[in-house]
C-alpha atoms as a PDB file:
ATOM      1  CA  UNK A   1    -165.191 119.267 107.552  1.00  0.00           C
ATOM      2  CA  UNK A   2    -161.571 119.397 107.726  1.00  0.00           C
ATOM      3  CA  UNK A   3    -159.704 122.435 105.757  1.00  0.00           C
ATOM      4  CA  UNK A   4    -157.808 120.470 103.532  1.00  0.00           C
ATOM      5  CA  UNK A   5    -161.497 119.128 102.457  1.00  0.00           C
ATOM      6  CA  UNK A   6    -162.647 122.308 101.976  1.00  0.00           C
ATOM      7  CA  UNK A   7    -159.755 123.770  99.674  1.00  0.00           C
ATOM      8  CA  UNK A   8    -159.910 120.130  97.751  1.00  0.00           C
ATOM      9  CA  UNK A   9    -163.916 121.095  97.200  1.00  0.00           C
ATOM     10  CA  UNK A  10    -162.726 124.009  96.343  1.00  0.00           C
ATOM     11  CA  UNK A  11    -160.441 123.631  93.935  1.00  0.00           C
ATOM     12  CA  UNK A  12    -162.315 121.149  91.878  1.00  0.00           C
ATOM     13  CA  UNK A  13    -165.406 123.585  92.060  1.00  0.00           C
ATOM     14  CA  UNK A  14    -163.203 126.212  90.442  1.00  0.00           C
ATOM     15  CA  UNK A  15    -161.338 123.416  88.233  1.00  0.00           C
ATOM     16  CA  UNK A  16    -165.069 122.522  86.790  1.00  0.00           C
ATOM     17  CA  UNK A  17    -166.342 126.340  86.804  1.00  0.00           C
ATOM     18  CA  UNK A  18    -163.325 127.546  84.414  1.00  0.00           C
ATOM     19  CA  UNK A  19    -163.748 124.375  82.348  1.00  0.00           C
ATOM     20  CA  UNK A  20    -167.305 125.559  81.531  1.00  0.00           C
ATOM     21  CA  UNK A  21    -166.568 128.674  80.834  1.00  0.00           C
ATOM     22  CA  UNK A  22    -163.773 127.520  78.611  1.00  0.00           C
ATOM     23  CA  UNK A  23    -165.908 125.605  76.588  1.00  0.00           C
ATOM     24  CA  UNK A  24    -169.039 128.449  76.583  1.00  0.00           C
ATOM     25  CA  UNK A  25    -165.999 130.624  74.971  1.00  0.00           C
ATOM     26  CA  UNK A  26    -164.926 127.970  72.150  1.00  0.00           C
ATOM     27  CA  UNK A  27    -168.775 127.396  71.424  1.00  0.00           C
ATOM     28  CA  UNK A  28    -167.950 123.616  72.843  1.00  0.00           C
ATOM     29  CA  UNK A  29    -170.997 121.851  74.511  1.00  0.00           C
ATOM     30  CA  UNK A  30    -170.946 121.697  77.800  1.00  0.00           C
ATOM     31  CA  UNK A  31    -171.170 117.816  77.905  1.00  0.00           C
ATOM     32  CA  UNK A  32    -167.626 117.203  76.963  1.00  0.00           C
ATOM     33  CA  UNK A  33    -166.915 118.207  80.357  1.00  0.00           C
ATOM     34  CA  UNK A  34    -169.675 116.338  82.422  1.00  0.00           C
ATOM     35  CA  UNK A  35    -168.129 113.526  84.352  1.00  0.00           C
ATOM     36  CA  UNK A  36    -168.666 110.128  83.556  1.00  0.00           C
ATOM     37  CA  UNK A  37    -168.434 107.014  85.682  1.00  0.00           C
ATOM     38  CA  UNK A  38    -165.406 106.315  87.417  1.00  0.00           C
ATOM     39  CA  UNK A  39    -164.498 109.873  87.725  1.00  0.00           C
ATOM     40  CA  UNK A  40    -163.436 110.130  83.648  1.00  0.00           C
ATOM     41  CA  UNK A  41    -164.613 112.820  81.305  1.00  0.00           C
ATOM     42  CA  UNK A  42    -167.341 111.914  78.963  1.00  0.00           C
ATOM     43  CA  UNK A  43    -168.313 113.376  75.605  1.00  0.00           C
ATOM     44  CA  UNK A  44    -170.213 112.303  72.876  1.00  0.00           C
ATOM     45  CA  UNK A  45    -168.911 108.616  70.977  1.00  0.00           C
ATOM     46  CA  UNK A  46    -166.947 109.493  67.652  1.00  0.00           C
ATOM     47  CA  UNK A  47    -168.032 107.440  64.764  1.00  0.00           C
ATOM     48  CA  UNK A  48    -166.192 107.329  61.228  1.00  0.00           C
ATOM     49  CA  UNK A  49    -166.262 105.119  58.583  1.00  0.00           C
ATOM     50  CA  UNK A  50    -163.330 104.545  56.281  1.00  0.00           C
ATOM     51  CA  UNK A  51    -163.411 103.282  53.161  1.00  0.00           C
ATOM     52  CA  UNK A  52    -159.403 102.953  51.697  1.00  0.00           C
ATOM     53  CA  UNK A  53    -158.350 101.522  48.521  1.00  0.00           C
ATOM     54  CA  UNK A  54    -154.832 100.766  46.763  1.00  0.00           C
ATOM     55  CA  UNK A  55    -153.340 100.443  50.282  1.00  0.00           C
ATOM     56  CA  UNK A  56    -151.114  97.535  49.249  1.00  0.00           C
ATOM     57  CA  UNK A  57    -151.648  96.470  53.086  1.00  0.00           C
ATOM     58  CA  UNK A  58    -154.226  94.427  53.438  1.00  0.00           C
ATOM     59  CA  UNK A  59    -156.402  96.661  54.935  1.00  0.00           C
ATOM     60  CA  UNK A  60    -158.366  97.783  51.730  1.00  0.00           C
ATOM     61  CA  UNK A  61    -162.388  97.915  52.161  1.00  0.00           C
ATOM     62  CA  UNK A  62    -164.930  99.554  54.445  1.00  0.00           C
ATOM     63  CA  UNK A  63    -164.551  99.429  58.092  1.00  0.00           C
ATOM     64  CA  UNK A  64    -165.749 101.763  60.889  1.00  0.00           C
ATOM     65  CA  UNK A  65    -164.141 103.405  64.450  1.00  0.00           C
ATOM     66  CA  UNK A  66    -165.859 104.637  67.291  1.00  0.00           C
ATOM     67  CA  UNK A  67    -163.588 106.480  69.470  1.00  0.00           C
ATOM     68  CA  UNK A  68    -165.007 107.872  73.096  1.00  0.00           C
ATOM     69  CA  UNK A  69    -164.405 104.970  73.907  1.00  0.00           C
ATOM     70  CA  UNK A  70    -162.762 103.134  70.959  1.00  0.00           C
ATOM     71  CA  UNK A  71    -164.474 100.413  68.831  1.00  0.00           C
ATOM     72  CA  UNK A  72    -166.052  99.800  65.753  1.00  0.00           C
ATOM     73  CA  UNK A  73    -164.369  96.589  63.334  1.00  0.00           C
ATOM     74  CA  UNK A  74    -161.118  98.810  62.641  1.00  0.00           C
ATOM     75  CA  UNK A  75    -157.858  96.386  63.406  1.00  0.00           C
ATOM     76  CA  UNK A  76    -156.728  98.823  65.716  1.00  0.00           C
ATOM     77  CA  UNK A  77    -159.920 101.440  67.212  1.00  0.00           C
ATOM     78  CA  UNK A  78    -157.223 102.480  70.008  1.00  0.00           C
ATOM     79  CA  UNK A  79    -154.138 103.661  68.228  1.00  0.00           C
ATOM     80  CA  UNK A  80    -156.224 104.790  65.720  1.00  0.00           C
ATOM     81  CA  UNK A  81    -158.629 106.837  67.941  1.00  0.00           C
ATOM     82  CA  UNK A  82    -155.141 108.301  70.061  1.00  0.00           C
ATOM     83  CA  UNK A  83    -153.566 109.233  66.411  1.00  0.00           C
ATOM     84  CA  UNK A  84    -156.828 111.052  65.504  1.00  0.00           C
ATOM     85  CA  UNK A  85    -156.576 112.785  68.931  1.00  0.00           C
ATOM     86  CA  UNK A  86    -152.710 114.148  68.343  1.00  0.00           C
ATOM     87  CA  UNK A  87    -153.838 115.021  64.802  1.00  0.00           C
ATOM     88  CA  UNK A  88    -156.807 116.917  66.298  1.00  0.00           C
ATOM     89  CA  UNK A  89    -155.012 118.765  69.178  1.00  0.00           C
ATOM     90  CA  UNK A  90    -154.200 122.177  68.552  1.00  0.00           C
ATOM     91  CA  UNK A  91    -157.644 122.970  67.217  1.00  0.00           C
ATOM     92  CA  UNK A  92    -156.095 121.494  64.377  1.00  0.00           C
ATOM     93  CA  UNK A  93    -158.678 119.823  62.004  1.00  0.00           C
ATOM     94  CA  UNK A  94    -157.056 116.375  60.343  1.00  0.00           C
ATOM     95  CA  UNK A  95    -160.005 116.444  57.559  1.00  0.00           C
ATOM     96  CA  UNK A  96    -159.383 119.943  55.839  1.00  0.00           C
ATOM     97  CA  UNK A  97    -158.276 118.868  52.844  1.00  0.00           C
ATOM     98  CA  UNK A  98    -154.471 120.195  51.614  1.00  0.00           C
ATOM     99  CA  UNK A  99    -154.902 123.997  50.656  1.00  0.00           C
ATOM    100  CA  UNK A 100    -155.287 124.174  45.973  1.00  0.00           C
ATOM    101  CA  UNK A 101    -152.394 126.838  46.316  1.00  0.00           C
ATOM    102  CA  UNK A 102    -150.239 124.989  49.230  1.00  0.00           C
ATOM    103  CA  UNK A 103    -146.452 124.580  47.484  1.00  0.00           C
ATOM    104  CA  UNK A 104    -145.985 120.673  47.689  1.00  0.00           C
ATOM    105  CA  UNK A 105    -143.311 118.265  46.693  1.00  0.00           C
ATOM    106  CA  UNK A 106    -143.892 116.243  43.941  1.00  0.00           C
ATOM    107  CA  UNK A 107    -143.423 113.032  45.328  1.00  0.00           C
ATOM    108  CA  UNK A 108    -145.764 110.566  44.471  1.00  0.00           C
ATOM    109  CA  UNK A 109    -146.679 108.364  47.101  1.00  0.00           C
ATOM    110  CA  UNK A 110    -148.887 105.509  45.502  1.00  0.00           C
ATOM    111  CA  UNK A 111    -152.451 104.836  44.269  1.00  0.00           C
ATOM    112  CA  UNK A 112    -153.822 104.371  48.300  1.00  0.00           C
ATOM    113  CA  UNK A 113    -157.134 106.772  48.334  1.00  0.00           C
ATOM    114  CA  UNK A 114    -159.348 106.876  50.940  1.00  0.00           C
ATOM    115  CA  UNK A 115    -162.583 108.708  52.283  1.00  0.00           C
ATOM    116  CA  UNK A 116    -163.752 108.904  55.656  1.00  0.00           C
ATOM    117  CA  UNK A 117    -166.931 110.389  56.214  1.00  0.00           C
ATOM    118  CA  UNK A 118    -169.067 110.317  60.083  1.00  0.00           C
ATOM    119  CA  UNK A 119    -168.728 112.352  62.844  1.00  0.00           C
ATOM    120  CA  UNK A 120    -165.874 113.815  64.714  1.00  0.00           C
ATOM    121  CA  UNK A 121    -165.516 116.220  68.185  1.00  0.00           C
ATOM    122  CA  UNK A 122    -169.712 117.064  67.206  1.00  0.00           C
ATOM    123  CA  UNK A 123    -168.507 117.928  63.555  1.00  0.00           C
ATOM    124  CA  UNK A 124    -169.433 116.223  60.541  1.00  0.00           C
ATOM    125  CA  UNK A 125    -166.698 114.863  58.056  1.00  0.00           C
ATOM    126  CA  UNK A 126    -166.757 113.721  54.658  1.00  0.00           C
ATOM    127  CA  UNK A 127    -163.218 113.947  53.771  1.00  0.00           C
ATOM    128  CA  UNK A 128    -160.563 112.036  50.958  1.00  0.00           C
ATOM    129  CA  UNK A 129    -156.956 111.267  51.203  1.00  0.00           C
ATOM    130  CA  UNK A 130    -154.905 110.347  48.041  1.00  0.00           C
ATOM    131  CA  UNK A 131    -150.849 110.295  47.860  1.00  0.00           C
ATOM    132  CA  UNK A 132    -150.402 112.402  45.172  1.00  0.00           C
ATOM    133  CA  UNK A 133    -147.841 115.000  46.310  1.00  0.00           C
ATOM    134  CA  UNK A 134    -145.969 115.548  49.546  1.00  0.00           C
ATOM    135  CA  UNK A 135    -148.816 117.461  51.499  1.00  0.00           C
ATOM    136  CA  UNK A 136    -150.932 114.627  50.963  1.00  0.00           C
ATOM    137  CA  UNK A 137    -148.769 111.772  52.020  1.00  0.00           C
ATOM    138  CA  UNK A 138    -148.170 114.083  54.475  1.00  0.00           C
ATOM    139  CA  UNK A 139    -151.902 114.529  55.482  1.00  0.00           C
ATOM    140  CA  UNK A 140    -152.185 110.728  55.193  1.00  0.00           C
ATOM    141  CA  UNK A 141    -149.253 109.607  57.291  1.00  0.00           C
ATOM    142  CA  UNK A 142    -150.292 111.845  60.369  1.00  0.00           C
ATOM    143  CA  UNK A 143    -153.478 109.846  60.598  1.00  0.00           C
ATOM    144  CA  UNK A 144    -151.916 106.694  60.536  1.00  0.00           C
ATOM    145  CA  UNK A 145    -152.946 103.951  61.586  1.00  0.00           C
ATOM    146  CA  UNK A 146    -156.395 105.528  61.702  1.00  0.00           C
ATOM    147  CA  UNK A 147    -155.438 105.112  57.927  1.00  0.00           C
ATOM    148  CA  UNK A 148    -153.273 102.355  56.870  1.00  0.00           C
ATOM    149  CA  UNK A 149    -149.494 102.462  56.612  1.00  0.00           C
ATOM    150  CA  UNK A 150    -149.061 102.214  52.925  1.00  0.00           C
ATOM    151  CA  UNK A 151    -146.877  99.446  51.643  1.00  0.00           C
END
């Protein structure tokens, strides 16, 4: 074995040792790490199910999104798995609902509601999104088009 094979081996055995231990620390199972065919990282599928009224665009009614890998009858499973992703980095968490003594704007943004319930990074969700204020068109927007873009 050549050295440059050995320091490659290596590296990706200490690349794959800190990444368990990373996720041992954040309480993360260990499968969102195991590799997957083709060399790309595997974890278990993401399912929700949205159910939106009052959108005003078109895309009222029931429909569902697997993302890991992206599917389900939602118009668009990839952009809407990749917004839920940037929502969700940062250990932020896209379904907490807007805080009762958060200081909002009072801008109305329209009778849209929705509620998405499934499951999401091993969490389950059973969250709703309305447009009453500025947090919550806020809260909405950032998910779009996981949710739709309101007319």
């Amino acid at each position: 074995m050549s050295r440059r094979t050995v320091h490659s081996v290596t590296f990706a055995l200490t690349l794959t040792s800190l990444a368990t231990t990373l996720l041992s620390l954040a309480g993360a199972p260990k499968e969102a790490f195991a590799e997957g065919r083709g060399g790309e990282s595997s974890r278990p599928a993401d399912k929700l199910t949205f159910e939106v009224s009052g959108s005003g665009s078109g895309r009222d009614g029931s429909y569902t999104l697997r993302c890991h890998p992206a599917g389900g009858d939602h118009p668009a499973p990839v952009r809407a798995c990749a917004a839920l992703d940037r929502a969700t980095s940062g250990g932020r968490d896209p379904f907490t609902p807007v805080a009762a003594d958060a200081t909002c704007t009072m801008i109305y943004g329209g009778p849209a509601t929705a509620r998405v319930t499934g499951t999401w990074h091993g969490r389950d969700v059973d969250a709703r999104f309305g447009r009453d204020n500025g947090c919550e068109v806020a809260r909405w927007n950032s998910l779009v088009p996981a949710l739709p873009k309101t007319a």
